[in-house]
PDB file of N, CA and C in Angstrom:
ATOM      1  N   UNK A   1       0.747  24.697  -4.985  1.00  0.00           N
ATOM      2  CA  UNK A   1       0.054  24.038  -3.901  1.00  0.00           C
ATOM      3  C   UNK A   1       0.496  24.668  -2.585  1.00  0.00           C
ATOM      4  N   UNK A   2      -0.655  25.384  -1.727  1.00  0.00           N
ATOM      5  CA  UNK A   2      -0.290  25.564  -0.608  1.00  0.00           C
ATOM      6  C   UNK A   2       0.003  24.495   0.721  1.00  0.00           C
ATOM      7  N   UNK A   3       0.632  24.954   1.904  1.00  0.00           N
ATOM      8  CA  UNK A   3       0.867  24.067   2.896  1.00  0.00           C
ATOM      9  C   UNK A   3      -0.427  23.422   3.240  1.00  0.00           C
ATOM     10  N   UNK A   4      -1.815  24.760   3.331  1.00  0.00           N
ATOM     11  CA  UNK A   4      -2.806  23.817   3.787  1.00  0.00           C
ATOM     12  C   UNK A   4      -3.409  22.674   3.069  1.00  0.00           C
ATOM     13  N   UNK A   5      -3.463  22.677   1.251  1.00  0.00           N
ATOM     14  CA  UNK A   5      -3.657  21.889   0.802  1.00  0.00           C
ATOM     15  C   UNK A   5      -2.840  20.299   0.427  1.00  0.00           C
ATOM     16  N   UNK A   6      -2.096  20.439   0.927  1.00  0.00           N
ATOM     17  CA  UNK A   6      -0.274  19.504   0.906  1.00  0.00           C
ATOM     18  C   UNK A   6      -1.126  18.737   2.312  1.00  0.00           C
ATOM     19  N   UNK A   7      -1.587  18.902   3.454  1.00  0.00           N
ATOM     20  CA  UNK A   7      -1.692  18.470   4.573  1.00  0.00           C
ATOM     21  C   UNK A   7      -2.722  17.688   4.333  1.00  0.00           C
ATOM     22  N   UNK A   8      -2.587  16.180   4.120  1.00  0.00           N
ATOM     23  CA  UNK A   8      -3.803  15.743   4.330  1.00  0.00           C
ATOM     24  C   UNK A   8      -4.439  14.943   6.192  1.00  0.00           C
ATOM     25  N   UNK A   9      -3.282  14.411   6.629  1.00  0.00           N
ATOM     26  CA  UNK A   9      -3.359  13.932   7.769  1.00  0.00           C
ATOM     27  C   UNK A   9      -2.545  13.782   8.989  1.00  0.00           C
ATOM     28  N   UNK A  10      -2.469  13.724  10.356  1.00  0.00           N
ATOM     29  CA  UNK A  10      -1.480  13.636  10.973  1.00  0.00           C
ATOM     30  C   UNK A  10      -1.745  12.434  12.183  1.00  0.00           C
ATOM     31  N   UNK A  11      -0.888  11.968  13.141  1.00  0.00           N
ATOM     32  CA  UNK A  11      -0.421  10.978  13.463  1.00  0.00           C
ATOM     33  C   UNK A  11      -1.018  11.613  14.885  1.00  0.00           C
ATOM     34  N   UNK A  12      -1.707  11.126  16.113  1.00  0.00           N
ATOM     35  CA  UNK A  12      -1.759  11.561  17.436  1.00  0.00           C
ATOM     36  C   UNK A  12      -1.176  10.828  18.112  1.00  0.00           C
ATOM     37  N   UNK A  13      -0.253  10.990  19.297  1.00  0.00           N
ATOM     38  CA  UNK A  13       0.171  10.153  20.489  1.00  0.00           C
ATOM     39  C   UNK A  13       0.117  11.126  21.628  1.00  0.00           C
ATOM     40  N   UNK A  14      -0.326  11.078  22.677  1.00  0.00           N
ATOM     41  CA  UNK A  14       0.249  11.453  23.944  1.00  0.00           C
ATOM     42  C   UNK A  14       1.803  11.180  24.552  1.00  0.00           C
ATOM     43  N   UNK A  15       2.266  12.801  24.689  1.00  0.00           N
ATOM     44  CA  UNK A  15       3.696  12.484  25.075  1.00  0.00           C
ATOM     45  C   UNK A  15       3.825  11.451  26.172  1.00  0.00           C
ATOM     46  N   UNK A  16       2.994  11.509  27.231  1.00  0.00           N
ATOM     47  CA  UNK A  16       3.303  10.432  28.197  1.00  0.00           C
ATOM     48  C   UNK A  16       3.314   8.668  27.232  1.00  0.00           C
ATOM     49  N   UNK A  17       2.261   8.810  26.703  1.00  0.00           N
ATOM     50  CA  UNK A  17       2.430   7.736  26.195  1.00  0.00           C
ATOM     51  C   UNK A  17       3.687   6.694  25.334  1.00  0.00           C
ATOM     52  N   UNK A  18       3.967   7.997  24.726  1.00  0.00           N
ATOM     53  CA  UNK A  18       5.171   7.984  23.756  1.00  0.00           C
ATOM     54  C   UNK A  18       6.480   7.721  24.317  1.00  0.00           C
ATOM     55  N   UNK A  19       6.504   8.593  25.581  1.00  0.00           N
ATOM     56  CA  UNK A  19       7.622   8.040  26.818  1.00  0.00           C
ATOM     57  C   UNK A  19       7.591   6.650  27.494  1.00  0.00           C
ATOM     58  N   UNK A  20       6.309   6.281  27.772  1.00  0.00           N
ATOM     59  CA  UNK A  20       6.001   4.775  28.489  1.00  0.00           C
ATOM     60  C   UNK A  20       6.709   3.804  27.600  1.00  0.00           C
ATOM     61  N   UNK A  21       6.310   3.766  26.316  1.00  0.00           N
ATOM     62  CA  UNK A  21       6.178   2.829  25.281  1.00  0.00           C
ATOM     63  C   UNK A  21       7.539   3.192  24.362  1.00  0.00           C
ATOM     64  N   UNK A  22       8.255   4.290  24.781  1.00  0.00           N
ATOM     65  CA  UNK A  22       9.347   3.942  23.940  1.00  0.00           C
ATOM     66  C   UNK A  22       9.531   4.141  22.637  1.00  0.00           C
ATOM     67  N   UNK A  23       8.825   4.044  21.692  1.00  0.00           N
ATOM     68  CA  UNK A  23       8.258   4.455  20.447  1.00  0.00           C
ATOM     69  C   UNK A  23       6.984   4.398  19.490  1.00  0.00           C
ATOM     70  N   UNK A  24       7.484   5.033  18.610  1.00  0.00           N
ATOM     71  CA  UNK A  24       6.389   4.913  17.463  1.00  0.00           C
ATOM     72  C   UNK A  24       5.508   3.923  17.175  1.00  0.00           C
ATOM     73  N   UNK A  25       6.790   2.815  17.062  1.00  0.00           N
ATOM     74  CA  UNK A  25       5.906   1.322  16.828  1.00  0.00           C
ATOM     75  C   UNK A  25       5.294   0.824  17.980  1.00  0.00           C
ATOM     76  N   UNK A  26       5.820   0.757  18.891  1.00  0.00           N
ATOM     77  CA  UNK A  26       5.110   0.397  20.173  1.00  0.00           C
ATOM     78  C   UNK A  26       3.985   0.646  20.571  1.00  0.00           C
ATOM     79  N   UNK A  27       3.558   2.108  20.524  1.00  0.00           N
ATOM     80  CA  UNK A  27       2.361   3.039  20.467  1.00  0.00           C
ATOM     81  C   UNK A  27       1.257   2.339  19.580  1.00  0.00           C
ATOM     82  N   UNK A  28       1.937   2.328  18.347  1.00  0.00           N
ATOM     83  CA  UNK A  28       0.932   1.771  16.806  1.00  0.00           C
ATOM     84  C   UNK A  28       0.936   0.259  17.576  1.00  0.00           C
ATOM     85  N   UNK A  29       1.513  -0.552  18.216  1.00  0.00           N
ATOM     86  CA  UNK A  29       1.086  -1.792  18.413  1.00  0.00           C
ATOM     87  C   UNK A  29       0.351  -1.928  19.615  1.00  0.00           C
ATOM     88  N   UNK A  30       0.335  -1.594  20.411  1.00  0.00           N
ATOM     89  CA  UNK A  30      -1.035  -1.029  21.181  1.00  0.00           C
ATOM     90  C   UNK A  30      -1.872  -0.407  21.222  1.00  0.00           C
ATOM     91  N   UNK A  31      -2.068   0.481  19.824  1.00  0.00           N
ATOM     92  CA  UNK A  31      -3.420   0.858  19.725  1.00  0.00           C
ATOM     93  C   UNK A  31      -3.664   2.212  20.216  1.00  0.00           C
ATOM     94  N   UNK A  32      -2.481   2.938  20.231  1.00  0.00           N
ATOM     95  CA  UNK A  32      -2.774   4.268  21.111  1.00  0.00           C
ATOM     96  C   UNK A  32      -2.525   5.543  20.203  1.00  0.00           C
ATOM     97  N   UNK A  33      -2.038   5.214  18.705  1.00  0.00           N
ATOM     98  CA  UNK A  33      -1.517   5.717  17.850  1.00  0.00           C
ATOM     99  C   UNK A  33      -2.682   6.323  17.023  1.00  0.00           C
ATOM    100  N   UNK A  34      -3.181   7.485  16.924  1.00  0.00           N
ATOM    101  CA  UNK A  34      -4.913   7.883  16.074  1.00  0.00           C
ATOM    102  C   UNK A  34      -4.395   8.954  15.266  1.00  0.00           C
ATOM    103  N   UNK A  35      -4.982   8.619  13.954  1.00  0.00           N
ATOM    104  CA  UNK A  35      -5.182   9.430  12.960  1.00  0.00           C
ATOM    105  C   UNK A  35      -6.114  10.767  13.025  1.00  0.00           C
ATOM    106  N   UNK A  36      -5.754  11.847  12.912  1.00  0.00           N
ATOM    107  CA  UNK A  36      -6.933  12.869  12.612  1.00  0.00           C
ATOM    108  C   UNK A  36      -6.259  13.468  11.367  1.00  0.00           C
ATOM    109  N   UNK A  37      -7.546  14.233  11.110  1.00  0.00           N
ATOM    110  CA  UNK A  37      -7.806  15.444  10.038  1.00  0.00           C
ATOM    111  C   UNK A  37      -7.281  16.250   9.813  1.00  0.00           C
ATOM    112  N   UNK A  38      -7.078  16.944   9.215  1.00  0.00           N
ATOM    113  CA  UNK A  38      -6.682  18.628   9.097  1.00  0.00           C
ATOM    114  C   UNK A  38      -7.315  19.714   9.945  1.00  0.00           C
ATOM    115  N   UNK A  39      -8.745  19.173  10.355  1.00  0.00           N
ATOM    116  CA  UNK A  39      -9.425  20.091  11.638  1.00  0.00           C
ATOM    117  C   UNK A  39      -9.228  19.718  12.689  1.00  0.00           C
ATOM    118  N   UNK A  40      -8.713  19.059  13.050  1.00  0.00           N
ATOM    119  CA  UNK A  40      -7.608  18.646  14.281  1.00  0.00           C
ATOM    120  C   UNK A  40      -7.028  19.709  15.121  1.00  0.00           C
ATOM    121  N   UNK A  41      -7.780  20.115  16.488  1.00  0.00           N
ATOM    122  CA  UNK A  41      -6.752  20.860  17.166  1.00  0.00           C
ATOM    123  C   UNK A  41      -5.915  20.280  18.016  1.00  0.00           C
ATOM    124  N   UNK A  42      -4.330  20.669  17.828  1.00  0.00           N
ATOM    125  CA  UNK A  42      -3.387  19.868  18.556  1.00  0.00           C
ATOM    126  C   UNK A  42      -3.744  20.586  20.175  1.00  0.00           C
ATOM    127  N   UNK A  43      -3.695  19.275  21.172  1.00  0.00           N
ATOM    128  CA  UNK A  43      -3.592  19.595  22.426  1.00  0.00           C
ATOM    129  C   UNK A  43      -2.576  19.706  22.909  1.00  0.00           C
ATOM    130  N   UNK A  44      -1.977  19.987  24.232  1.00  0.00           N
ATOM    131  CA  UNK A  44      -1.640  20.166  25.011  1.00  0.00           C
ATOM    132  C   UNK A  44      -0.828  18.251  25.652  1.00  0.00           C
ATOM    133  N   UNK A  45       0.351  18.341  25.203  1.00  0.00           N
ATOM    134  CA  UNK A  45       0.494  16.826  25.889  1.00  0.00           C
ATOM    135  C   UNK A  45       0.465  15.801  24.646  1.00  0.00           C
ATOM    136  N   UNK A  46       0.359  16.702  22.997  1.00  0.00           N
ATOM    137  CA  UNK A  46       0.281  15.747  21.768  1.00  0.00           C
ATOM    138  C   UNK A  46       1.492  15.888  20.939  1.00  0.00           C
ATOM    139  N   UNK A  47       1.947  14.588  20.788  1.00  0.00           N
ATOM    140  CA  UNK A  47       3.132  14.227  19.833  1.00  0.00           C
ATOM    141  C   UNK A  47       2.240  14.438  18.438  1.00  0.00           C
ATOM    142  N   UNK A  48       2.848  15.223  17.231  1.00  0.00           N
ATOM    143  CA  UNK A  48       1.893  14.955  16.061  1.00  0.00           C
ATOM    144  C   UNK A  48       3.174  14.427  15.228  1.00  0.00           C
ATOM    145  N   UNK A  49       2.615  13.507  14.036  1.00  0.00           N
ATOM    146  CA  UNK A  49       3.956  13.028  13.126  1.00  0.00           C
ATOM    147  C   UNK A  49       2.208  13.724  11.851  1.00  0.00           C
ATOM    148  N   UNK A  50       3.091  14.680  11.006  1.00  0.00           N
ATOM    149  CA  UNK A  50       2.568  14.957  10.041  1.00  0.00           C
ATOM    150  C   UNK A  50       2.674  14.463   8.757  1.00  0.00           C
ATOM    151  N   UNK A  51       1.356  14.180   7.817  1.00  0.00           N
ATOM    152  CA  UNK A  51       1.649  13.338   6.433  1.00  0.00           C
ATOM    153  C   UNK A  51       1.059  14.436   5.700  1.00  0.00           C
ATOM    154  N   UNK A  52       1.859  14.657   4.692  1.00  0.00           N
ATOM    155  CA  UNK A  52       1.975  15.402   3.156  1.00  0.00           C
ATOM    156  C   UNK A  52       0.890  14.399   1.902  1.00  0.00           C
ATOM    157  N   UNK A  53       0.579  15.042   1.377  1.00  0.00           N
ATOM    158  CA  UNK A  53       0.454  14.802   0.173  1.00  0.00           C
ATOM    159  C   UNK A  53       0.938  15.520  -1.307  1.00  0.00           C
ATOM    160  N   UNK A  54       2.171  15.317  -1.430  1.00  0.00           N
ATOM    161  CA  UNK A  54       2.718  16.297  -2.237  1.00  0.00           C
ATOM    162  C   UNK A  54       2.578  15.510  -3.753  1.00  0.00           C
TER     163      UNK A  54
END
């Protein structure tokens, strides 16, 4: 299994955001926390937390 097929999804936050709020959960409890795809281009200013499917 390659890396690209192992990747099914990853986690979006804005670093500012991520700084305001302190963390992970905080983020996910306000709603600022978004799932994308594998065609996902990371921006500029994005925290990613990556999920495997191994």
């Amino acid at each position: 299994m390659t890396l690209n097929e192992a990747l099914s999804e990853h986690e979006i936050v804005s670093y500012n955001d991520l700084m305001w709020y302190g963390s992970y959960a905080n983020v996910r409890e306000k709603g600022l926390l978004r799932v994308e795809g594998k065609d996902y281009i990371i921006q500029d200013g994005d925290v990613a937390y990556f999920r495997f499917n191994v």
